[in-house]
N, C-alpha and C. Protein backbone atom coordinates (compact mmCIF):
# COMPACT_ATOMS: atom_id res chain seq x y z
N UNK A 1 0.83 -1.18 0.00
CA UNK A 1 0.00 0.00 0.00
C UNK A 1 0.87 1.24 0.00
N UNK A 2 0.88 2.78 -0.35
CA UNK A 2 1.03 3.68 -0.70
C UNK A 2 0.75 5.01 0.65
N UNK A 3 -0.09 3.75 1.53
CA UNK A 3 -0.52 4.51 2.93
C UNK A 3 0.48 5.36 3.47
N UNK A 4 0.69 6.73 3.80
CA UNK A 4 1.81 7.30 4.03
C UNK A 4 1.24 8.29 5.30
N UNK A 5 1.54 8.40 6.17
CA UNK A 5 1.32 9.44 7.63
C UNK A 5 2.74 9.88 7.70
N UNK A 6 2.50 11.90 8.03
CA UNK A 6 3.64 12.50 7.92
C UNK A 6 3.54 13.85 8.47
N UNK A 7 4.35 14.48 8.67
CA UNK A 7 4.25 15.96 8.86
C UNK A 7 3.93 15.97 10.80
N UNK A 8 3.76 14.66 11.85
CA UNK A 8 3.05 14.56 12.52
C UNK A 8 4.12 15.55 13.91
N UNK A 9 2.85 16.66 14.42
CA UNK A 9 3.45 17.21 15.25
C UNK A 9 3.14 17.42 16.50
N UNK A 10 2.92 17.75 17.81
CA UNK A 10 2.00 17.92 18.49
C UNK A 10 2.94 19.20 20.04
N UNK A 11 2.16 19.82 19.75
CA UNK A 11 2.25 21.09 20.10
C UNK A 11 1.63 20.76 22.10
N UNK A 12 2.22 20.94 22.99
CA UNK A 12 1.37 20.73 24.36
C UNK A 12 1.42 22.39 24.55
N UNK A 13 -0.49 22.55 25.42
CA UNK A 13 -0.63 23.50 26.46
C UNK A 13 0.18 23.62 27.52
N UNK A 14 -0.19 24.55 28.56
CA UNK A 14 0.76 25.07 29.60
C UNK A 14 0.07 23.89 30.67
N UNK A 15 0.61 23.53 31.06
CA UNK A 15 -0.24 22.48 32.50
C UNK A 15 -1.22 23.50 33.32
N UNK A 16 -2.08 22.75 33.72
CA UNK A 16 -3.29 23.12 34.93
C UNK A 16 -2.91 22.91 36.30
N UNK A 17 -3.53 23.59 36.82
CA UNK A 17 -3.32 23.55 38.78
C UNK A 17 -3.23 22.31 39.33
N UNK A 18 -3.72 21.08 37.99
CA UNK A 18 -3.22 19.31 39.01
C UNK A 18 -2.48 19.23 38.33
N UNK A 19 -1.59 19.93 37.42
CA UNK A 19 -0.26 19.29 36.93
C UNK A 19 -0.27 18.27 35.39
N UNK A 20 -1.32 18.71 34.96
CA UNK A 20 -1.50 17.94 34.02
C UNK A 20 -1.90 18.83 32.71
N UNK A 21 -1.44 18.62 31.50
CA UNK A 21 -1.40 19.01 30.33
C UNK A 21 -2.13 18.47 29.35
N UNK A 22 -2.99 19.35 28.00
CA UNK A 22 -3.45 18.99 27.14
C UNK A 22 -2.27 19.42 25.95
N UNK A 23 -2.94 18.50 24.54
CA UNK A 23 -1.85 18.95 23.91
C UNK A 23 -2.88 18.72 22.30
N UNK A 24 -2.03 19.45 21.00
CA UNK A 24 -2.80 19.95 20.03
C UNK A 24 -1.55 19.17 19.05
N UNK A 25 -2.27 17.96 18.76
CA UNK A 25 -2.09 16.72 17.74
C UNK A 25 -2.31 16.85 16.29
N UNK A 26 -1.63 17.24 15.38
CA UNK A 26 -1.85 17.00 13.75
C UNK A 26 -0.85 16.28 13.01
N UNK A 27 -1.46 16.41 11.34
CA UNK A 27 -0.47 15.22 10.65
C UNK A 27 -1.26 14.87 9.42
N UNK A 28 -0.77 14.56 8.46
CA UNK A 28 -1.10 14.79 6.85
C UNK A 28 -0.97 12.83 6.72
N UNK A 29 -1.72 12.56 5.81
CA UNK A 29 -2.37 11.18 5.44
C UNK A 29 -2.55 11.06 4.25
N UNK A 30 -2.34 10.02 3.48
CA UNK A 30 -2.25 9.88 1.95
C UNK A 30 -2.46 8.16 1.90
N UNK A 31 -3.33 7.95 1.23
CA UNK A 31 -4.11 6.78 1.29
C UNK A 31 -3.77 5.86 1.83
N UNK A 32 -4.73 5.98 3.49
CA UNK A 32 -4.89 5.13 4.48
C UNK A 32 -5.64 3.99 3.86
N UNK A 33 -5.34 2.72 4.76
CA UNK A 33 -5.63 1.27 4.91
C UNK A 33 -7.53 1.45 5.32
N UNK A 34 -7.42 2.14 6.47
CA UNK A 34 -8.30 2.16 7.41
C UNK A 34 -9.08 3.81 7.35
N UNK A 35 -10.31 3.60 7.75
CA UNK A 35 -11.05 5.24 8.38
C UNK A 35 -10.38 6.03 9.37
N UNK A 36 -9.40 4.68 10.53
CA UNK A 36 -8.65 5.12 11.86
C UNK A 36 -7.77 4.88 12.38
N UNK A 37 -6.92 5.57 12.92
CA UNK A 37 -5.65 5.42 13.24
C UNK A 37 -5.73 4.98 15.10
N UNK A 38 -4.10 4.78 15.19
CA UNK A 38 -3.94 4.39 16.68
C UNK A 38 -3.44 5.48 16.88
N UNK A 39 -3.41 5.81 18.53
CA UNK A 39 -2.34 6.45 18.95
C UNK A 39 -1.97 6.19 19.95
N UNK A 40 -0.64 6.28 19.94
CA UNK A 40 0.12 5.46 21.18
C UNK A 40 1.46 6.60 21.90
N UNK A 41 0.86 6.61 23.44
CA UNK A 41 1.89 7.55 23.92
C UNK A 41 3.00 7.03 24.70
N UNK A 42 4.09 7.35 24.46
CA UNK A 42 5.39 5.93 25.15
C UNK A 42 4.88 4.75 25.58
N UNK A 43 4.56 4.70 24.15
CA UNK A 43 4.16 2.78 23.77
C UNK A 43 3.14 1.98 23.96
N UNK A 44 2.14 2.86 25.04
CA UNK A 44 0.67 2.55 25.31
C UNK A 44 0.18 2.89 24.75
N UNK A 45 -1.25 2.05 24.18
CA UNK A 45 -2.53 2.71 23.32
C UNK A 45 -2.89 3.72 24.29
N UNK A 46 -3.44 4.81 23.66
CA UNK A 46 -4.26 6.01 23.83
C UNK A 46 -5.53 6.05 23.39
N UNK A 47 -5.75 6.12 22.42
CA UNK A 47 -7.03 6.10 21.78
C UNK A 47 -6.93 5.29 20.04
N UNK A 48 -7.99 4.98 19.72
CA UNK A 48 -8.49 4.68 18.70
C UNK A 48 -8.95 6.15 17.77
N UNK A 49 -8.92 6.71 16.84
CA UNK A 49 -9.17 8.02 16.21
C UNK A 49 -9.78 7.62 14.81
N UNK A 50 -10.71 8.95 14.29
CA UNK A 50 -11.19 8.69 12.71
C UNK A 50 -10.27 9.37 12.47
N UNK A 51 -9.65 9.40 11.08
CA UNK A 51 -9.00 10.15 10.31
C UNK A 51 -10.00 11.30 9.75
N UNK A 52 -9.54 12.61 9.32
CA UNK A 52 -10.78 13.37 8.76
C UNK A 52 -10.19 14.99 9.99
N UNK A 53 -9.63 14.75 11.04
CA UNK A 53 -9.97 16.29 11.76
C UNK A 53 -8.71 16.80 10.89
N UNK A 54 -8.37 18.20 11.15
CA UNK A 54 -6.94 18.78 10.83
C UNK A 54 -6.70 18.83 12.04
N UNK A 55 -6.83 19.14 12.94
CA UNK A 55 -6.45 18.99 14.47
C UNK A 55 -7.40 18.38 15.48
N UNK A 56 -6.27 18.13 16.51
CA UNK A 56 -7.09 16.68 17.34
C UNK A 56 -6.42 16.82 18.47
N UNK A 57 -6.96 17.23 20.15
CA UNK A 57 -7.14 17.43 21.13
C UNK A 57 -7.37 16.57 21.88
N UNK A 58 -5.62 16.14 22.61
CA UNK A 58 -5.43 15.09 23.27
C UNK A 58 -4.90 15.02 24.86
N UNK A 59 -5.32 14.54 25.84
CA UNK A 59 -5.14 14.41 27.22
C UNK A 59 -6.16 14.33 28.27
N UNK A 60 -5.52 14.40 29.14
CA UNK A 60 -4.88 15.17 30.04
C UNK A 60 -3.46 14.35 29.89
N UNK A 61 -2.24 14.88 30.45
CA UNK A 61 -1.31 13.83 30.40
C UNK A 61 -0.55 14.41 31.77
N UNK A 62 -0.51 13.92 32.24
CA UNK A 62 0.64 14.47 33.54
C UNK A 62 2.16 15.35 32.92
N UNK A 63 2.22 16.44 33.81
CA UNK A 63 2.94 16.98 33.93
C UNK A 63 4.22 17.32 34.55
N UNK A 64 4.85 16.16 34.80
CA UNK A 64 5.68 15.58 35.96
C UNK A 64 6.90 15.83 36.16
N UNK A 65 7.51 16.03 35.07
CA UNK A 65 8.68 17.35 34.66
C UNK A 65 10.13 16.00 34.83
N UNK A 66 9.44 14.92 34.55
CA UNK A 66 10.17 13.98 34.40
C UNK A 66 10.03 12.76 33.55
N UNK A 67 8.62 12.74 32.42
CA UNK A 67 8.54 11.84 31.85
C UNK A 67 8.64 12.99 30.12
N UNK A 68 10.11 12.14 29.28
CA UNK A 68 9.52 12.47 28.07
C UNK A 68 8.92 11.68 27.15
N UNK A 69 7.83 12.70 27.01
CA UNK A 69 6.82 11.95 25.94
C UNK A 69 7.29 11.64 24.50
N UNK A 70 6.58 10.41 24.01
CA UNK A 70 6.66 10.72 22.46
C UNK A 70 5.05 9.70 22.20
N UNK A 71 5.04 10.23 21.06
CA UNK A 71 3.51 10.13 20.34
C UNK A 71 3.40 9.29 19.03
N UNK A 72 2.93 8.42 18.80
CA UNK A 72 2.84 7.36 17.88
C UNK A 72 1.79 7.41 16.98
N UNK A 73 1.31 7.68 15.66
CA UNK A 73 -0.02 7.79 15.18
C UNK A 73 0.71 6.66 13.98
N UNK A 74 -0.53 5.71 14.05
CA UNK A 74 -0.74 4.24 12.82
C UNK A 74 -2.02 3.58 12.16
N UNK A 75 -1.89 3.36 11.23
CA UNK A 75 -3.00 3.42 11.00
C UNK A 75 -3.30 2.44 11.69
N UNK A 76 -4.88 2.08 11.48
CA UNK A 76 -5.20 0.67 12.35
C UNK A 76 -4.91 -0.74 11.78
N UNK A 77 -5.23 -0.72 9.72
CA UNK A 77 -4.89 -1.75 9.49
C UNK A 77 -3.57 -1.79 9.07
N UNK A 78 -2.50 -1.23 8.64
CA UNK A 78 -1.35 -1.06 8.50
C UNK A 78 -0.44 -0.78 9.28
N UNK A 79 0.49 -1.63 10.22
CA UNK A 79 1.49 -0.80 11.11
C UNK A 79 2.59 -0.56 10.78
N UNK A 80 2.93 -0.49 9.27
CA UNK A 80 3.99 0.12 8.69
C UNK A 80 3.59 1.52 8.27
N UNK A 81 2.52 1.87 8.27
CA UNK A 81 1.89 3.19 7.61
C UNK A 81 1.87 3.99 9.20
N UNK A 82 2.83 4.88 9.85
CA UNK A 82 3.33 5.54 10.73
C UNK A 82 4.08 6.81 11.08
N UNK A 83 3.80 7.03 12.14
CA UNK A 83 4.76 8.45 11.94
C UNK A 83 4.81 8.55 13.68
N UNK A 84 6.28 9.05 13.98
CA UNK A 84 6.07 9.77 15.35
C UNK A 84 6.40 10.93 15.54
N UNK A 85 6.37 11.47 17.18
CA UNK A 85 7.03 12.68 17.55
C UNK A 85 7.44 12.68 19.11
N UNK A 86 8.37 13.06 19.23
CA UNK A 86 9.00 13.02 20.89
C UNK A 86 9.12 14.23 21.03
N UNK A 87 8.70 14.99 22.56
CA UNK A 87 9.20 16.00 22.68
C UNK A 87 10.69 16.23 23.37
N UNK A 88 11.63 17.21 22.76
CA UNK A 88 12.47 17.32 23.21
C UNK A 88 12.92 17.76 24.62
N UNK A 89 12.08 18.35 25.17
CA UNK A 89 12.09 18.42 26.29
C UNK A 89 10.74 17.94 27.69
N UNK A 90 11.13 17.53 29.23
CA UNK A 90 10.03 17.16 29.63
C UNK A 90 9.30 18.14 29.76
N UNK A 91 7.98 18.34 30.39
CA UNK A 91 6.91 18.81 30.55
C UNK A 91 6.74 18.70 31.92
């Protein structure tokens, strides 16, 4: 397949008064397998997603100023059709 996920970035808010952060998820798609992708945050599923938003509003995630994240988006039927992003610094 030709399935290609790319461009994938994700931008986090400032944390809230419990220490925990939302964050602003996008990423460009070129003929997916599937309607939906995975997403997986240091290596755990997160959610199940449709393909279709331009941006996509994800968390809460702790703010712990000691875990760095990275972010996994795949499609569902293809797990060669992928893309990630780590942030360079913790949160």
């Amino acid at each position: 397949s030709n399935c290609k996920i790319f461009d994938l970035n994700v931008l986090p808010f400032e944390c809230n008064a419990q220490g925990k952060f939302f964050a602003k998820l996008k990423f460009k798609v070129t003929n997916p397998v599937s309607d939906r992708f995975i997403l997986k945050v240091n290596g755990i599923m997160y959610d199940t997603l449709a393909y279709g938003k331009e941006l996509y509003e994800i968390g809460p995630f702790a703010g712990d100023c000691s875990t760095l994240y990275k972010f996994l988006v795949q499609d569902i039927q293809n797990s060669a059709c992928q893309d990630d992003y780590v942030f360079t610094e913790k949160i």
